[in-house]
Protein backbone atom coordinates (compact mmCIF):
# COMPACT_ATOMS: atom_id res chain seq x y z
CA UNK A 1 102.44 63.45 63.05
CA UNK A 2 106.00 62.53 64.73
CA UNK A 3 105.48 58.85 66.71
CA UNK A 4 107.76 59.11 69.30
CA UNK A 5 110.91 56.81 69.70
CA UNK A 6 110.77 53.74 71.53
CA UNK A 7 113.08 53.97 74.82
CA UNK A 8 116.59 51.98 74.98
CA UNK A 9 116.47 51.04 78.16
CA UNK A 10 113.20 50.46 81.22
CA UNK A 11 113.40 50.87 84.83
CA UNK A 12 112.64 47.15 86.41
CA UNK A 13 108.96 48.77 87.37
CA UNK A 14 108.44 50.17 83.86
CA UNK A 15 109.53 46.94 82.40
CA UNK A 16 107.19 45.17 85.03
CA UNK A 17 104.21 46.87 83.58
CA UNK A 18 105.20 46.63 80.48
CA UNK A 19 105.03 42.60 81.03
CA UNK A 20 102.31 42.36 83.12
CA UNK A 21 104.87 41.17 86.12
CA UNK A 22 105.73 42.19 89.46
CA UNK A 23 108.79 43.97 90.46
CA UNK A 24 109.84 41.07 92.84
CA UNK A 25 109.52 38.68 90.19
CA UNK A 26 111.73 40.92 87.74
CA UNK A 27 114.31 41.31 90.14
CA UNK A 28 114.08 37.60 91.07
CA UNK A 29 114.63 36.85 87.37
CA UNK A 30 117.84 39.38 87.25
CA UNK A 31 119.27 37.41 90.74
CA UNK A 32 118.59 34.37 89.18
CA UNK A 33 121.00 35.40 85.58
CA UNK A 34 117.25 34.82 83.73
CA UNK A 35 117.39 38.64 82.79
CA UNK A 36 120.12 40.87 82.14
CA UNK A 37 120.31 44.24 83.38
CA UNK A 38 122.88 47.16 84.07
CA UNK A 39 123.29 50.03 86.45
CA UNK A 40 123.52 53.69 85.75
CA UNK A 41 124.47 55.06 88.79
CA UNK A 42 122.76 53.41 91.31
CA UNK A 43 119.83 52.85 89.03
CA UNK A 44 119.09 49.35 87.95
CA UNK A 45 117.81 49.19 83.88
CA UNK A 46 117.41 46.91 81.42
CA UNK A 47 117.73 47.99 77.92
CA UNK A 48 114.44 46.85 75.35
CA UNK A 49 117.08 44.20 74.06
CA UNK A 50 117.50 42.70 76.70
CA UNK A 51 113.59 42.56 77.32
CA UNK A 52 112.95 41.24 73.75
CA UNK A 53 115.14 38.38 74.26
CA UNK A 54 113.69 37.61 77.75
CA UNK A 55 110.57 37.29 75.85
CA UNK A 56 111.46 35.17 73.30
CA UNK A 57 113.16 32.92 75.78
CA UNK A 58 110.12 32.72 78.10
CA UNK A 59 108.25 31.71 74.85
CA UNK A 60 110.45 28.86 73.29
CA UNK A 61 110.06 27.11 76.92
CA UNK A 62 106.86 26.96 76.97
């Protein structure tokens, strides 16, 4: 059985649900230089990097 590859890169509401967090408060976070994130076309993402460190981040201050 293939598992399938994890994806490079989320839309903000993908990577919402994938934290448990709103949309707002995602793209609150990217306004506010908190969490990086790139366009691809005019399609906001940010890559699983990018998510990871967010994480670890949001851990260390807590």
């Amino acid at each position: 059985m293939h598992q399938q590859p994890q994806k490079l890169a989320y839309t903000v509401g993908e990577a919402a649900k994938l934290l448990s967090l709103s949309r707002s408060f995602l793209y609150e976070a990217i306004q506010a230089g908190k969490l990086q994130s790139f366009k691809v076309g005019g399609a906001r993402r940010i890559s699983a990097r990018q998510l990871q460190e967010y994480l670890e981040k949001q851990e260390r201050s807590s």
